[in-house]
N, C-alpha and C. Protein backbone atom coordinates (compact mmCIF):
# COMPACT_ATOMS: atom_id res chain seq x y z
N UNK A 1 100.32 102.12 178.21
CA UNK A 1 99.33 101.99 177.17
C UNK A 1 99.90 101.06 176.09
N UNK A 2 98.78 100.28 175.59
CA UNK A 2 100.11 99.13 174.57
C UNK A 2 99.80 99.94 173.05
N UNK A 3 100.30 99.43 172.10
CA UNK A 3 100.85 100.17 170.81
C UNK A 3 99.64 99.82 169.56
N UNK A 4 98.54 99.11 170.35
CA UNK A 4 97.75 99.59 169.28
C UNK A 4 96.54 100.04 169.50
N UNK A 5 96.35 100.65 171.03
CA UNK A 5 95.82 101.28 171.64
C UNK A 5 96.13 102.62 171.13
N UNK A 6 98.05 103.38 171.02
CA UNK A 6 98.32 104.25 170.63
C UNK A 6 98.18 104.17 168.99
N UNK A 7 98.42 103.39 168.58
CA UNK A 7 97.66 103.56 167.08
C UNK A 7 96.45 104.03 166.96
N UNK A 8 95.51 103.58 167.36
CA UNK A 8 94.18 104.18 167.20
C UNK A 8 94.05 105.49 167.02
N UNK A 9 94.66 106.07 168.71
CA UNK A 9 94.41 107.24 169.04
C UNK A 9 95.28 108.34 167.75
N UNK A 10 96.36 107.80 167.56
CA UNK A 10 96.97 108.68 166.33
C UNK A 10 96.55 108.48 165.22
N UNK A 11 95.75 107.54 164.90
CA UNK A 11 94.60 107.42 163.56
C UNK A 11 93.41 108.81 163.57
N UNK A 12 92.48 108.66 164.64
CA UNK A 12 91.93 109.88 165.30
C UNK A 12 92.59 110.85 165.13
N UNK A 13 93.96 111.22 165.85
CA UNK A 13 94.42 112.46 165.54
C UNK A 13 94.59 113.03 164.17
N UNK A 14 95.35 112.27 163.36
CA UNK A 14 95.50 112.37 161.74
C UNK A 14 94.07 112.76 161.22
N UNK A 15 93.30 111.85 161.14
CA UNK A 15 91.97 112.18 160.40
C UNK A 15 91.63 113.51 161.00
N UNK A 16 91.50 113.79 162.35
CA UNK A 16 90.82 115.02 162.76
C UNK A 16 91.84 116.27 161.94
N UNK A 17 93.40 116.21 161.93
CA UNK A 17 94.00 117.42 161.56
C UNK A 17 93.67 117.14 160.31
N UNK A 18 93.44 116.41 159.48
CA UNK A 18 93.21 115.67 158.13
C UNK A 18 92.14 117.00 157.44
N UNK A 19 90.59 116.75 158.25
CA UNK A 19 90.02 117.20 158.22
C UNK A 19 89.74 119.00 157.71
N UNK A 20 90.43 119.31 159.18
CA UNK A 20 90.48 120.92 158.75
C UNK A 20 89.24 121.70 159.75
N UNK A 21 88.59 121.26 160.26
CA UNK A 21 87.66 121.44 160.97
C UNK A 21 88.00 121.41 162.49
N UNK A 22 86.99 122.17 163.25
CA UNK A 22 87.18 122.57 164.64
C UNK A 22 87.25 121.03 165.47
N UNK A 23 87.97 121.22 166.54
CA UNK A 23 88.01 120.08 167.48
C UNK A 23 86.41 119.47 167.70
N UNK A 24 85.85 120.83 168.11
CA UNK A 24 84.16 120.48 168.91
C UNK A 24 83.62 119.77 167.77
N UNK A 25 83.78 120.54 166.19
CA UNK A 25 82.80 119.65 165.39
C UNK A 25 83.16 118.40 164.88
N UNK A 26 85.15 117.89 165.13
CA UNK A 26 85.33 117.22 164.41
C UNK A 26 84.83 116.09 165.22
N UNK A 27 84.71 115.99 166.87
CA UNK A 27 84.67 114.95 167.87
C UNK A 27 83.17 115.01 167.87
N UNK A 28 82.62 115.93 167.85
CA UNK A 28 80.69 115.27 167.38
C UNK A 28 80.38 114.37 166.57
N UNK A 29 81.39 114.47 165.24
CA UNK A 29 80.58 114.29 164.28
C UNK A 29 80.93 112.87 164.18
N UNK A 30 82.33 112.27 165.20
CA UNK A 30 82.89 110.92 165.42
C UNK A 30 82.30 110.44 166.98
N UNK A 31 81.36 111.03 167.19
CA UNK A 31 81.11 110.45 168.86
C UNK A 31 82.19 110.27 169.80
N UNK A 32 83.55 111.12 169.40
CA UNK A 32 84.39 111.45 170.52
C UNK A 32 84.10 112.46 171.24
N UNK A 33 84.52 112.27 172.67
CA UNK A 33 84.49 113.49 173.67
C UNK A 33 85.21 114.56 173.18
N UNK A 34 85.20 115.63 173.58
CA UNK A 34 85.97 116.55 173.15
C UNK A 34 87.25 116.54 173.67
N UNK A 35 87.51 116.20 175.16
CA UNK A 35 88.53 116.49 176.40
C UNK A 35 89.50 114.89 175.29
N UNK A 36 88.70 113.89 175.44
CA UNK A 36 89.80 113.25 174.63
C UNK A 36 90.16 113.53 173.67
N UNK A 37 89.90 113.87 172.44
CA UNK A 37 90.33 114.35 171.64
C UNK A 37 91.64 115.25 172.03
N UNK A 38 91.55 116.14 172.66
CA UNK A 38 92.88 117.15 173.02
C UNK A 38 93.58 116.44 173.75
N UNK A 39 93.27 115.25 174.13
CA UNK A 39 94.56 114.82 174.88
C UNK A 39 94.81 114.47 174.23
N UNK A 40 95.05 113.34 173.37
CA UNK A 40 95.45 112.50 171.96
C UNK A 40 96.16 113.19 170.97
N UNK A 41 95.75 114.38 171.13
CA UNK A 41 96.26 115.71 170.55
C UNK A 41 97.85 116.14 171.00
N UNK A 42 97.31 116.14 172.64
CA UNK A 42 98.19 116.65 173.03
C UNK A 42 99.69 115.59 173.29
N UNK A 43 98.92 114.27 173.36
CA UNK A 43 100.31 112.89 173.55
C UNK A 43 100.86 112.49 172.10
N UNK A 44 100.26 113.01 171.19
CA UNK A 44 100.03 112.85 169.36
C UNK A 44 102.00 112.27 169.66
N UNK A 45 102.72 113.76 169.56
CA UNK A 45 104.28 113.99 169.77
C UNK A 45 104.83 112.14 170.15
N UNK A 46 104.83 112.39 171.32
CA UNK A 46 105.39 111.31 172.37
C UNK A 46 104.43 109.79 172.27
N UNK A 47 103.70 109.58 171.85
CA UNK A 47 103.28 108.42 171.32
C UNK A 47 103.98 108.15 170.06
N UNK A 48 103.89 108.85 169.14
CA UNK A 48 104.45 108.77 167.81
C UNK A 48 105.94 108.68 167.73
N UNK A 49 106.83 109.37 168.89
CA UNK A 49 108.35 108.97 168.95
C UNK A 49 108.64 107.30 169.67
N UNK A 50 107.39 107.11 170.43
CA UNK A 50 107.69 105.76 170.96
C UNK A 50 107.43 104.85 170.42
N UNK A 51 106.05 104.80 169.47
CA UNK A 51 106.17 103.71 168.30
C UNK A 51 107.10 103.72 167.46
N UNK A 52 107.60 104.82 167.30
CA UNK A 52 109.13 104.99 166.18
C UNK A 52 110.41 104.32 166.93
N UNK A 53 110.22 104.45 168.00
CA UNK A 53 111.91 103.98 168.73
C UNK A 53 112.94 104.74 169.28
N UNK A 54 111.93 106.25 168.90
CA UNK A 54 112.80 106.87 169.38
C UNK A 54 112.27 107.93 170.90
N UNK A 55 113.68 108.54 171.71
CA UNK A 55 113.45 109.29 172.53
C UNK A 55 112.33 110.94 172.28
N UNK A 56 111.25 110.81 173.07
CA UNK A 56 111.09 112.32 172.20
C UNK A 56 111.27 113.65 173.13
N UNK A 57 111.67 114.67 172.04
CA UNK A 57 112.12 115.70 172.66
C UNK A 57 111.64 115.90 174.03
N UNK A 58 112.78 116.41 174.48
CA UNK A 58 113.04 116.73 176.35
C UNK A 58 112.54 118.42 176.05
N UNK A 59 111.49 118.59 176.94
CA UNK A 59 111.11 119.98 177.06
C UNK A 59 111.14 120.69 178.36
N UNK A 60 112.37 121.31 178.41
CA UNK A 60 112.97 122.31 179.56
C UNK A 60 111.76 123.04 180.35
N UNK A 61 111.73 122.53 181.65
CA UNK A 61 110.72 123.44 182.18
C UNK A 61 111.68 124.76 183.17
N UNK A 62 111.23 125.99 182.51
CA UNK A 62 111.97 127.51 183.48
C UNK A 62 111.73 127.16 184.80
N UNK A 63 112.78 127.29 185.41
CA UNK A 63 112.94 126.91 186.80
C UNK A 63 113.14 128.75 187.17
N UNK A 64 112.67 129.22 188.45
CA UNK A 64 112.93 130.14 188.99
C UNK A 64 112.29 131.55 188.47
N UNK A 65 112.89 132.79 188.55
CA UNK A 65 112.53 134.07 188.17
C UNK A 65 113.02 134.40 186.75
N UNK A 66 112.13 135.01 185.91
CA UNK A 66 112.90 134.95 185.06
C UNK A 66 112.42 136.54 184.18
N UNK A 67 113.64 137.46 184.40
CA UNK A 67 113.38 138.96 184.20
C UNK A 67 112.78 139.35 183.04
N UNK A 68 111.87 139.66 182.52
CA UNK A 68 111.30 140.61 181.82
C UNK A 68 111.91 141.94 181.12
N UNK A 69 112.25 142.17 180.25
CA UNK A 69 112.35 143.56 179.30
C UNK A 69 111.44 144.43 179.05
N UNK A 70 110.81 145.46 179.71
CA UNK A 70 110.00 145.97 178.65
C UNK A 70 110.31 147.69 178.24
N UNK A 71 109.66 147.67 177.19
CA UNK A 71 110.15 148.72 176.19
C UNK A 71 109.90 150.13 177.14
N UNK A 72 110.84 150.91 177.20
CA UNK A 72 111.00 152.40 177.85
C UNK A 72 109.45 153.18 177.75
N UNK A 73 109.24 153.36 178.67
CA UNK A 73 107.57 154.27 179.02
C UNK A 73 107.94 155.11 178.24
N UNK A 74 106.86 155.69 177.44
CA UNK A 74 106.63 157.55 176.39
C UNK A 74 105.90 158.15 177.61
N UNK A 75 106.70 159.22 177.47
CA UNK A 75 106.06 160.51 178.43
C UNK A 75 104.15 160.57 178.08
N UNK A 76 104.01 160.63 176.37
CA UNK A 76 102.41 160.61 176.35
C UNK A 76 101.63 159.31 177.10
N UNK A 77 102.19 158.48 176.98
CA UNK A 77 101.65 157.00 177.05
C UNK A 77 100.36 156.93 178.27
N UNK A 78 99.86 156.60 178.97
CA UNK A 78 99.18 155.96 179.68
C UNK A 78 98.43 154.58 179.71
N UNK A 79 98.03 153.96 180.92
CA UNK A 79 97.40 152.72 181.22
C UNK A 79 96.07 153.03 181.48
N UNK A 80 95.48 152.01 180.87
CA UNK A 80 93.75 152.18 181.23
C UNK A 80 93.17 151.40 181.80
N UNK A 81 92.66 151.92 183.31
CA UNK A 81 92.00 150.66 184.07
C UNK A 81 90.47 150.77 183.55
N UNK A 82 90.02 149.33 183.53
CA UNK A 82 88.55 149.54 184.25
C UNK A 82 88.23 148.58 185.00
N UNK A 83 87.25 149.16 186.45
CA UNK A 83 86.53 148.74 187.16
C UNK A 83 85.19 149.12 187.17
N UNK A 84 84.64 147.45 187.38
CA UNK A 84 83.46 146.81 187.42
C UNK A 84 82.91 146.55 188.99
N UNK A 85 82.31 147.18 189.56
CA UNK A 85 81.79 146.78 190.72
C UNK A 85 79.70 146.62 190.77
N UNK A 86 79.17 145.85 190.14
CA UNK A 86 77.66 146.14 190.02
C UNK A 86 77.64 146.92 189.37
N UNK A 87 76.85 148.07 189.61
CA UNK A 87 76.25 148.98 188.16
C UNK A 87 77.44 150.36 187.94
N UNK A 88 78.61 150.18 188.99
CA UNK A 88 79.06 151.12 189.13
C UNK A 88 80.30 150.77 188.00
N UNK A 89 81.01 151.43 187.45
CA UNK A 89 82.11 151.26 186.45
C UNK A 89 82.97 152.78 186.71
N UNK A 90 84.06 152.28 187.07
CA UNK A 90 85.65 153.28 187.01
C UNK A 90 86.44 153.34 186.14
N UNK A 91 86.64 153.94 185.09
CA UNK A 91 87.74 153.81 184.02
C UNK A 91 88.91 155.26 184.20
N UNK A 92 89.81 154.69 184.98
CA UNK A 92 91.59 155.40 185.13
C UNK A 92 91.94 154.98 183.87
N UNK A 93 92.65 156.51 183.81
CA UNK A 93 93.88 156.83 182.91
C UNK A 93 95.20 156.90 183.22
N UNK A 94 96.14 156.04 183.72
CA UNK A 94 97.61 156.09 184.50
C UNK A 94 98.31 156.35 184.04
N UNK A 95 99.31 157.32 184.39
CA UNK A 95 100.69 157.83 183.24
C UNK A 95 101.61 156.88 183.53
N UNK A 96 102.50 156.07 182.30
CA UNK A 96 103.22 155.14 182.16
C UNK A 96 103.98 155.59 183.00
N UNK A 97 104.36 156.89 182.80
CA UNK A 97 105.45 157.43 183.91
C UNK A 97 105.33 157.63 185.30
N UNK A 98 104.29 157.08 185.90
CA UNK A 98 104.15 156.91 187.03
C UNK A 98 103.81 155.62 187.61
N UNK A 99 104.20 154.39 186.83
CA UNK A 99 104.18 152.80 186.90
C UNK A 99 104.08 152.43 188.90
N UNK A 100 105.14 152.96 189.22
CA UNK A 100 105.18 152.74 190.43
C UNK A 100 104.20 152.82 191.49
N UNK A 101 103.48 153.72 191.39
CA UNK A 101 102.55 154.48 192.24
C UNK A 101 101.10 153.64 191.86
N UNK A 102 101.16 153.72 190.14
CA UNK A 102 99.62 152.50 190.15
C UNK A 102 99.90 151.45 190.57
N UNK A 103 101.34 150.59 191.17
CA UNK A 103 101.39 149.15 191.22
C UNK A 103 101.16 149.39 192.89
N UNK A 104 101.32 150.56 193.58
CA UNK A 104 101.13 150.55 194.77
C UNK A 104 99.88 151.02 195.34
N UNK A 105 99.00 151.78 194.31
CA UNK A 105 97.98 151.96 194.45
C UNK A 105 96.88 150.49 194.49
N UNK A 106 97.01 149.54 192.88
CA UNK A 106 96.55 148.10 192.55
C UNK A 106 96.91 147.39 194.49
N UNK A 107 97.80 147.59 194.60
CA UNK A 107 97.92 146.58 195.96
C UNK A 107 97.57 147.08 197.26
N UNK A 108 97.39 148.14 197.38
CA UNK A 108 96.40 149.04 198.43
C UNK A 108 95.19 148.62 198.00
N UNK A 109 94.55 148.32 196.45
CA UNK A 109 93.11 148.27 196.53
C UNK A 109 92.46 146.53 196.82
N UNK A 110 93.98 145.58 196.92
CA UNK A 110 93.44 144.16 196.82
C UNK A 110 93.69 143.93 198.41
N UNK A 111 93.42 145.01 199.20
CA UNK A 111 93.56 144.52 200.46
C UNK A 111 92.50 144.76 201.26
């Protein structure tokens, strides 16, 4: 893209955050699409480090599994399903303390 192509688009961006107003109304009210707008949005960063000269931040993408913490089940606690099937509706109450059994129950029912 040449550099005053990316000017533009970061002119657009500025005025729109400028603004203060929603994406949808700010790109109506300029006869921009909406979808462009968020991209321009979204290249705002990395256009703006390359007209500057500089490299822009390297953003680490998580490679692999990556474990979860979560906070110790309360004996009171429970999970609340609901199911929607047509007019019919199921709402379970699952005891946190029995996590295991609803995750094996959930995968008995997606089969």
């Amino acid at each position: 893209m040449d550099r005053q192509r990316m000017q533009d688009y970061l002119g657009h961006v500025a005025a729109y955050r400028a603004s203060g107003k929603k994406a949808s109304q700010w790109a109506a009210e300029h006869g921009v699409p909406l979808r462009s707008l968020a991209s321009w949005c979204a290249h705002a960063g990395r256009w703006q480090a390359r007209l500057d000269g500089v490299s822009p931040p390297v953003v680490a993408k998580p490679v692999g599994f990556v474990a979860a913490r979560l906070p110790a089940a309360s004996a009171a606690g429970s999970v609340r399903i609901e199911l929607h099937a047509g007019t019919t509706a199921v709402t379970l109450h699952w005891p946190t303390a029995h996590t295991l059994a609803l995750a094996a129950w959930l995968q008995a029912m997606t089969r």
